[in-house]
C-alpha atoms as a PDB file:
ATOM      1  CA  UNK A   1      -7.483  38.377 -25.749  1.00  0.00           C
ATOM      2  CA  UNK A   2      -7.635  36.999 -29.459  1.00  0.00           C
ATOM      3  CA  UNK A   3      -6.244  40.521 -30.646  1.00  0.00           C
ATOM      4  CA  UNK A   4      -3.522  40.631 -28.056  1.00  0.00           C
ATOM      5  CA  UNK A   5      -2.143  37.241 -28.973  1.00  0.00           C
ATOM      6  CA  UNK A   6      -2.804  38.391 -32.835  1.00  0.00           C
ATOM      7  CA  UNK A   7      -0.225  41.167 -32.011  1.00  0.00           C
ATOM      8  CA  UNK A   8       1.959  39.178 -30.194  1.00  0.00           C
ATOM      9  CA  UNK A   9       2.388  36.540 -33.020  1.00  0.00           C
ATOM     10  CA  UNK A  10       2.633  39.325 -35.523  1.00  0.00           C
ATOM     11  CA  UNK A  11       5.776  40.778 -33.301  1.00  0.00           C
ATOM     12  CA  UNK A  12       6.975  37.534 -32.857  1.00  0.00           C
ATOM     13  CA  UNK A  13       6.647  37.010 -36.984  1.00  0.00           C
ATOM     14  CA  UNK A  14       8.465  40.350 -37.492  1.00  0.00           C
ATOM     15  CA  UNK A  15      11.556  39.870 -35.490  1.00  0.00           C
ATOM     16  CA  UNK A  16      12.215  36.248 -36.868  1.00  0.00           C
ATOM     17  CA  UNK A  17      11.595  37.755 -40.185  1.00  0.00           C
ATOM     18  CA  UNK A  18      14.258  40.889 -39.459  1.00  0.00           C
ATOM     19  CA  UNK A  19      16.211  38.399 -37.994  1.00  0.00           C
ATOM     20  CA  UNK A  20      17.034  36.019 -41.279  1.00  0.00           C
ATOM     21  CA  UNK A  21      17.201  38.933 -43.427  1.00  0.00           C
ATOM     22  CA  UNK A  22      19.928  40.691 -41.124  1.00  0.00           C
ATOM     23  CA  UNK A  23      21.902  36.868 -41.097  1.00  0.00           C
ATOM     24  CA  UNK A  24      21.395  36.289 -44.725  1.00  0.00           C
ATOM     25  CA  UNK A  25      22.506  39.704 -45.896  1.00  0.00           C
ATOM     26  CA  UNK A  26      25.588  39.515 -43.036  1.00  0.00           C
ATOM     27  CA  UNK A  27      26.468  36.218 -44.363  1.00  0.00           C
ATOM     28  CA  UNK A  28      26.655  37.591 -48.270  1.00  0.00           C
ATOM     29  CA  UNK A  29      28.541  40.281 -47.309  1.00  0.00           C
ATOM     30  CA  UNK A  30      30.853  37.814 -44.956  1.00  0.00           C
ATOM     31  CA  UNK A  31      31.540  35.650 -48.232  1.00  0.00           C
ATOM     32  CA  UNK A  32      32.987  38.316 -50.653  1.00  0.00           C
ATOM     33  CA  UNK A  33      36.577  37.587 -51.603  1.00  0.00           C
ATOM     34  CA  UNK A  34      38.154  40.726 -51.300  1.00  0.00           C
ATOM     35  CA  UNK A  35      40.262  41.727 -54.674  1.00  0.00           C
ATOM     36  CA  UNK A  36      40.483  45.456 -53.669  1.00  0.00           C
ATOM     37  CA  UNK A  37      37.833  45.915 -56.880  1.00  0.00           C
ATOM     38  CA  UNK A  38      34.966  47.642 -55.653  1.00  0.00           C
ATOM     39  CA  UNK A  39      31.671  49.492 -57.470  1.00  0.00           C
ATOM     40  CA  UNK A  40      32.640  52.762 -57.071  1.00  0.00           C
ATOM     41  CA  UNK A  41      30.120  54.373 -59.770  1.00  0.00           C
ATOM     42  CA  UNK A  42      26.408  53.788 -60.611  1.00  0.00           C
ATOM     43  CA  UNK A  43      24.367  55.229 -63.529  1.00  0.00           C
ATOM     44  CA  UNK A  44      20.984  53.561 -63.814  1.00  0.00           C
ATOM     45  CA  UNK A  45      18.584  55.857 -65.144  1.00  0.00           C
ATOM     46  CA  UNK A  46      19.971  59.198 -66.994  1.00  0.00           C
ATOM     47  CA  UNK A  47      17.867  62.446 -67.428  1.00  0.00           C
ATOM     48  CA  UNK A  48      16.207  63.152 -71.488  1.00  0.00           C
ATOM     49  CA  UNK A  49      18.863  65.511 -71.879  1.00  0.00           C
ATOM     50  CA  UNK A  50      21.964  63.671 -71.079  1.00  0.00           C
ATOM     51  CA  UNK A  51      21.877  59.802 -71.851  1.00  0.00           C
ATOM     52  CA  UNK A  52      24.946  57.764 -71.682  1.00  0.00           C
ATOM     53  CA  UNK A  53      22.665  54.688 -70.863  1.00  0.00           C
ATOM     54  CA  UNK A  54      23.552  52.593 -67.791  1.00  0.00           C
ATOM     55  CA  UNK A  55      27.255  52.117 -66.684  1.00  0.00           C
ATOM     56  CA  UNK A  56      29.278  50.677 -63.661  1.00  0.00           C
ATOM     57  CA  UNK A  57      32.437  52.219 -62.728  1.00  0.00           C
ATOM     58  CA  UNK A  58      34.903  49.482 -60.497  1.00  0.00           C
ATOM     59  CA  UNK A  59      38.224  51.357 -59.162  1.00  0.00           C
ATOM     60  CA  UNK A  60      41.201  49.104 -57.920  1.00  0.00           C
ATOM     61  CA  UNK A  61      42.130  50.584 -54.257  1.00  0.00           C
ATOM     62  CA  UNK A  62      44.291  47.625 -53.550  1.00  0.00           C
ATOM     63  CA  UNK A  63      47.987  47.385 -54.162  1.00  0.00           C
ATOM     64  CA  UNK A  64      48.007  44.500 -56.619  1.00  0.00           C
ATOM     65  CA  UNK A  65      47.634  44.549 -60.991  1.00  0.00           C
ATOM     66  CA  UNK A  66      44.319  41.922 -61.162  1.00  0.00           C
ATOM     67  CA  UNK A  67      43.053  40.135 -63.839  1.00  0.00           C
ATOM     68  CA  UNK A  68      39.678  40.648 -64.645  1.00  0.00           C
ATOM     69  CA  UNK A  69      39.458  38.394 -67.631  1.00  0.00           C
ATOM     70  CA  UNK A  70      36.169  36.260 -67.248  1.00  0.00           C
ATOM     71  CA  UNK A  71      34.910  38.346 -64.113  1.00  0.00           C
ATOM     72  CA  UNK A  72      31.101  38.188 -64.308  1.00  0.00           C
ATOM     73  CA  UNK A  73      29.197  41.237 -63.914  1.00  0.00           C
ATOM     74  CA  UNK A  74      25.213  40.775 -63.131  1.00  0.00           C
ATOM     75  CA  UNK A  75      22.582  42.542 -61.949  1.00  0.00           C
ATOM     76  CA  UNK A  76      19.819  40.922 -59.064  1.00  0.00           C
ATOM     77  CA  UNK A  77      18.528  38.537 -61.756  1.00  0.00           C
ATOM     78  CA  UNK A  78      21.518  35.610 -61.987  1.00  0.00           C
ATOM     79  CA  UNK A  79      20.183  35.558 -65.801  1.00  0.00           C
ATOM     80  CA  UNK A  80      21.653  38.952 -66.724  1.00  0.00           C
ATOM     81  CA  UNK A  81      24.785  38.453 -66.991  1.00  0.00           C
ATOM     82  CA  UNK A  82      27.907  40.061 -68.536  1.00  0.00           C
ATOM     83  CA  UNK A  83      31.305  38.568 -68.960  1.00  0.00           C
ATOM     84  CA  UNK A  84      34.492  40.453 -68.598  1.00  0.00           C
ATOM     85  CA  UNK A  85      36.454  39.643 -71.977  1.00  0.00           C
ATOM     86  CA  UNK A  86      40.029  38.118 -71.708  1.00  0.00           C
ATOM     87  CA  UNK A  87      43.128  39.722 -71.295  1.00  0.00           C
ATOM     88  CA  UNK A  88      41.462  43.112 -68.865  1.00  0.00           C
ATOM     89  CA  UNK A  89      44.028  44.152 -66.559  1.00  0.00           C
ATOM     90  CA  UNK A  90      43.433  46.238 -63.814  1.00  0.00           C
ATOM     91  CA  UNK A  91      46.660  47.864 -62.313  1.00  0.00           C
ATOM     92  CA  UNK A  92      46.483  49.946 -58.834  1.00  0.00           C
ATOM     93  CA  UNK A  93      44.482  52.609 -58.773  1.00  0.00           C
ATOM     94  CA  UNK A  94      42.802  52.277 -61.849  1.00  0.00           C
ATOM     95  CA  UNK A  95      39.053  52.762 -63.048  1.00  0.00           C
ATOM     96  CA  UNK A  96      37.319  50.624 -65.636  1.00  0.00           C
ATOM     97  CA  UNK A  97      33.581  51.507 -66.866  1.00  0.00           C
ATOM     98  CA  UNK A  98      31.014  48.560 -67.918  1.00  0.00           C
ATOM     99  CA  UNK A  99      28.383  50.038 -70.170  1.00  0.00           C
ATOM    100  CA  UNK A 100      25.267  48.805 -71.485  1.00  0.00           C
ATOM    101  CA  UNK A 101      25.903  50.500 -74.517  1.00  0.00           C
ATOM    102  CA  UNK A 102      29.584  51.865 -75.738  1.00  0.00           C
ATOM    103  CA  UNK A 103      28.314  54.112 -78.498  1.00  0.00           C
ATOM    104  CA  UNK A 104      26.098  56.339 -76.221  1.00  0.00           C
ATOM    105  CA  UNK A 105      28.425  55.828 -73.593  1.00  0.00           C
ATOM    106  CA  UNK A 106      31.483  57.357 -75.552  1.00  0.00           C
ATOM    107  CA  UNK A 107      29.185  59.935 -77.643  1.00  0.00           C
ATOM    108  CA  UNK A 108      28.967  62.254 -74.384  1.00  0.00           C
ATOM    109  CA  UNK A 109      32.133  60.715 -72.230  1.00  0.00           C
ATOM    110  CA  UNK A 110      34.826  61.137 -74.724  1.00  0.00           C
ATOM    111  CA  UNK A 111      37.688  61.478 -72.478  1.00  0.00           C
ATOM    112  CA  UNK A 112      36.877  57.751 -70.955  1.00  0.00           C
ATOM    113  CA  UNK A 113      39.605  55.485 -72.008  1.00  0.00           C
ATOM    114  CA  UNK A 114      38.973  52.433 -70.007  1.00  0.00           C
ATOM    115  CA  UNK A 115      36.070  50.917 -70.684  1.00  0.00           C
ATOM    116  CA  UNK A 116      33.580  47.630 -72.249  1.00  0.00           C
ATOM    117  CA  UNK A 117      30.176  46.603 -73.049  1.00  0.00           C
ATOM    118  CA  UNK A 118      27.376  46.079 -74.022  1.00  0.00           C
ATOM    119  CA  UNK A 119      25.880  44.257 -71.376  1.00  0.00           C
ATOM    120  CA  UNK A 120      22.511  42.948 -72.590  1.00  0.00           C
ATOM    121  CA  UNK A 121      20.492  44.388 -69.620  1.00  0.00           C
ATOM    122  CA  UNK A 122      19.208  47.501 -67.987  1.00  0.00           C
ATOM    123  CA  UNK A 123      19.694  48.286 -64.215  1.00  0.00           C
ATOM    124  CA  UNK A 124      16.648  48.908 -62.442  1.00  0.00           C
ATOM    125  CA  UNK A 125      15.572  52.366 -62.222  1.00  0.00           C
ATOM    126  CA  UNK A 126      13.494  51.774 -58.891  1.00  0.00           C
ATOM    127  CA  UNK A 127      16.390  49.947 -57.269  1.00  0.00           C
ATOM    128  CA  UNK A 128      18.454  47.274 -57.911  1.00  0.00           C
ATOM    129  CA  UNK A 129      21.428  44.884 -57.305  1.00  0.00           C
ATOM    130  CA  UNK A 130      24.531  45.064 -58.628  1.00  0.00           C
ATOM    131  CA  UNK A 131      27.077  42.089 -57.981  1.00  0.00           C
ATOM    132  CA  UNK A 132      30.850  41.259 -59.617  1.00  0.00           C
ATOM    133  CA  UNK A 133      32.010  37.752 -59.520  1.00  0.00           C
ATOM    134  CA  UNK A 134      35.448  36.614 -60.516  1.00  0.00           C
ATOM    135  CA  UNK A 135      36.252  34.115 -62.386  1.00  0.00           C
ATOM    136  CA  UNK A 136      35.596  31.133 -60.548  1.00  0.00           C
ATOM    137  CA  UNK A 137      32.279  32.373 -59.634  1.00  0.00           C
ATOM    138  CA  UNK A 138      33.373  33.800 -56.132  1.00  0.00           C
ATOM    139  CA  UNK A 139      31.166  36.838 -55.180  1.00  0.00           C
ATOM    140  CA  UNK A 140      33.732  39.717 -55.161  1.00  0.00           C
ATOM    141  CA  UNK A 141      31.386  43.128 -54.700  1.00  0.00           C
ATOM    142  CA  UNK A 142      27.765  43.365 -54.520  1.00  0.00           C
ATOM    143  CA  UNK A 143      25.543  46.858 -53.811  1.00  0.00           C
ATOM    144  CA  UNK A 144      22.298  46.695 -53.583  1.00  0.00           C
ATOM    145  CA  UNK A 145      20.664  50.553 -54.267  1.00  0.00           C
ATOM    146  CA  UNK A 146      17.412  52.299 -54.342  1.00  0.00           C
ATOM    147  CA  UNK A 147      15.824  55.592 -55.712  1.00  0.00           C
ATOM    148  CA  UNK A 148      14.142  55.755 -52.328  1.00  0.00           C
ATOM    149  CA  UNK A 149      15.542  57.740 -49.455  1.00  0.00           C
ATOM    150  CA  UNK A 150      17.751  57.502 -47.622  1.00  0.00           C
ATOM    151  CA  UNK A 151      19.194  56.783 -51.009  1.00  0.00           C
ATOM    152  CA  UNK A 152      20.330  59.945 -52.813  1.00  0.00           C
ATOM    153  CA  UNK A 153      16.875  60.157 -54.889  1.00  0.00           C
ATOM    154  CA  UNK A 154      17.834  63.170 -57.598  1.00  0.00           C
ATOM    155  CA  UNK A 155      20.395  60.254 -59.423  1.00  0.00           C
ATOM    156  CA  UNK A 156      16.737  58.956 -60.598  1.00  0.00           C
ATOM    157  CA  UNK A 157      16.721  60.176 -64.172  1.00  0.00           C
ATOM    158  CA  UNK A 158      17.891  63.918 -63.421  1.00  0.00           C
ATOM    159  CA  UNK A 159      21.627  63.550 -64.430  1.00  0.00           C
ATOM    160  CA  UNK A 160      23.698  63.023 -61.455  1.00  0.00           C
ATOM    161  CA  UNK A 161      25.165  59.096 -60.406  1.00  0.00           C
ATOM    162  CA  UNK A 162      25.620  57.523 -57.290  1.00  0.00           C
ATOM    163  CA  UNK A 163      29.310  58.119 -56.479  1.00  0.00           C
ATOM    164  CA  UNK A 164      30.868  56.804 -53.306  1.00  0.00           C
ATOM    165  CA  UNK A 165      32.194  58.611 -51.245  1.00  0.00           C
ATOM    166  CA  UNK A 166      35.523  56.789 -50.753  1.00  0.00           C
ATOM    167  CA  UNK A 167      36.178  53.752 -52.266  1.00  0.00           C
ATOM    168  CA  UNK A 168      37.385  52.498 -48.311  1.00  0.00           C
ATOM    169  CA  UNK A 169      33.767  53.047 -47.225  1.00  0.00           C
ATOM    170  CA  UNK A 170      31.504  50.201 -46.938  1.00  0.00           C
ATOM    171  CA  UNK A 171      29.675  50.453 -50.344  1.00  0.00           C
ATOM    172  CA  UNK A 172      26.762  47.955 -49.477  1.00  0.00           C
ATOM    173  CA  UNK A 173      25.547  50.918 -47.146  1.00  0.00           C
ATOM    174  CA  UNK A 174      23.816  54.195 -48.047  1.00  0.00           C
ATOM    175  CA  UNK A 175      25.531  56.419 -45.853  1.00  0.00           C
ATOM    176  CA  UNK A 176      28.654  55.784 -48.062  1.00  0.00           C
ATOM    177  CA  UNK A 177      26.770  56.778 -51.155  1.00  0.00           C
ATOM    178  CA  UNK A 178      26.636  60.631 -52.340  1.00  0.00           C
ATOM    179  CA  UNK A 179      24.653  62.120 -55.736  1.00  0.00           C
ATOM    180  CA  UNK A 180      27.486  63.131 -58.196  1.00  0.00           C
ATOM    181  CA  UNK A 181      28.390  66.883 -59.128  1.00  0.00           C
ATOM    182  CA  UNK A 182      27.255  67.025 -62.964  1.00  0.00           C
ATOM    183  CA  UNK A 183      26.677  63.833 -64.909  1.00  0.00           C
ATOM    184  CA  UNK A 184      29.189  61.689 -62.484  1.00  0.00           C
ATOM    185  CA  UNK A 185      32.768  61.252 -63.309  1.00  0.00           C
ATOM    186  CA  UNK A 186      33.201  57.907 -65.002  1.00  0.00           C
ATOM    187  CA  UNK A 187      37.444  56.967 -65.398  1.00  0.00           C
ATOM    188  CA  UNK A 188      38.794  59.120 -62.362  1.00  0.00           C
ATOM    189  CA  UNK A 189      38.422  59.929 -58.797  1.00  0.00           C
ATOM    190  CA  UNK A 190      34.194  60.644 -57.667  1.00  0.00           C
ATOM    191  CA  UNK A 191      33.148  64.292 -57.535  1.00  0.00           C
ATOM    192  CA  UNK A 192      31.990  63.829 -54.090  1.00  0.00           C
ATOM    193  CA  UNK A 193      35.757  61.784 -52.676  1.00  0.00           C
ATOM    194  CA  UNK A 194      36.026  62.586 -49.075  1.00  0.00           C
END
């Protein structure tokens, strides 16, 4: 009897639990203010052999030029923190790369035109969350990834990124997240577009 109502509290504790996760993470994504700027590209831990550091691509699928100037780009810790420097314009269209460090970044992706840094922190290489506010402070894109399945698992330190799919798709769900062809395709349209 003990054991059965152990269980039954346990259940009980489980779906509440499930429940306010599923409401909280519904509610985040219900209060993005939708620019047409998503995360389209993530590179959070390169292989030995080919080491651009980490890097964010955002793509502009909506039909509007926005200004980016003072956007905030952070990770899941609201103390890493980037800002966007004045006068970034994003047409139509477009792709712009955030890198943790320009120098490797434009050592082995030389054609990339579009592009800033450093931001002063590393994405996680177990998982992590990656959020763009504009700037007023209004949440504006947020993925949250993993190196665990069903997470594409060979982006963990072999070489490829996490591309998605289609920048249309839901990008705060896996199923709209592929493993890159190569090393990823930072400034132009994902290896893996459907």
């Amino acid at each position: 009897m003990f054991k059965t109502k152990q269980i039954q509290k346990f259940n009980f504790m489980f779906i509440i639990h499930i429940f306010f996760f599923s409401c909280d993470e519904e509610i985040e994504r219900n209060n993005i203010t939708d620019y047409g700027i998503v995360i389209n590209e993530i590179n959070y831990n390169s292989s030995d052999d080919f080491d651009p550091d980490d890097w964010v691509e955002l793509y502009n699928h909506s039909n509007d030029t926005i200004d980016l100037s003072g956007w905030l780009f952070k990770d899941e810790n609201n103390d890493h923190l980037y800002i966007l420097p004045q006068g970034i314009i994003m047409p139509p269209d477009q792709y712009l790369v955030i890198c943790k460090d320009i120098v490797k970044f434009t050592e082995v992706f030389t054609e990339v035109n579009v592009y800033h840094g450093d931001f002063m922190f590393g994405l996680g290489g177990g998982g992590d969350q990656i959020r763009l506010f504009d700037s007023s402070g209004l949440l504006s894109d947020r993925v949250e990834y993993n190196d665990d399945p069903p997470w594409p698992t060979i982006v963990d330190g072999q070489g490829p990124t996490l591309e998605l799919r289609n920048p249309l798709l839901d990008n705060a769900k896996w199923q709209s997240w592929s493993a890159s062809q190569g090393y990823g395709s930072p400034g132009e349209i994902n290896s893996t577009y459907e």
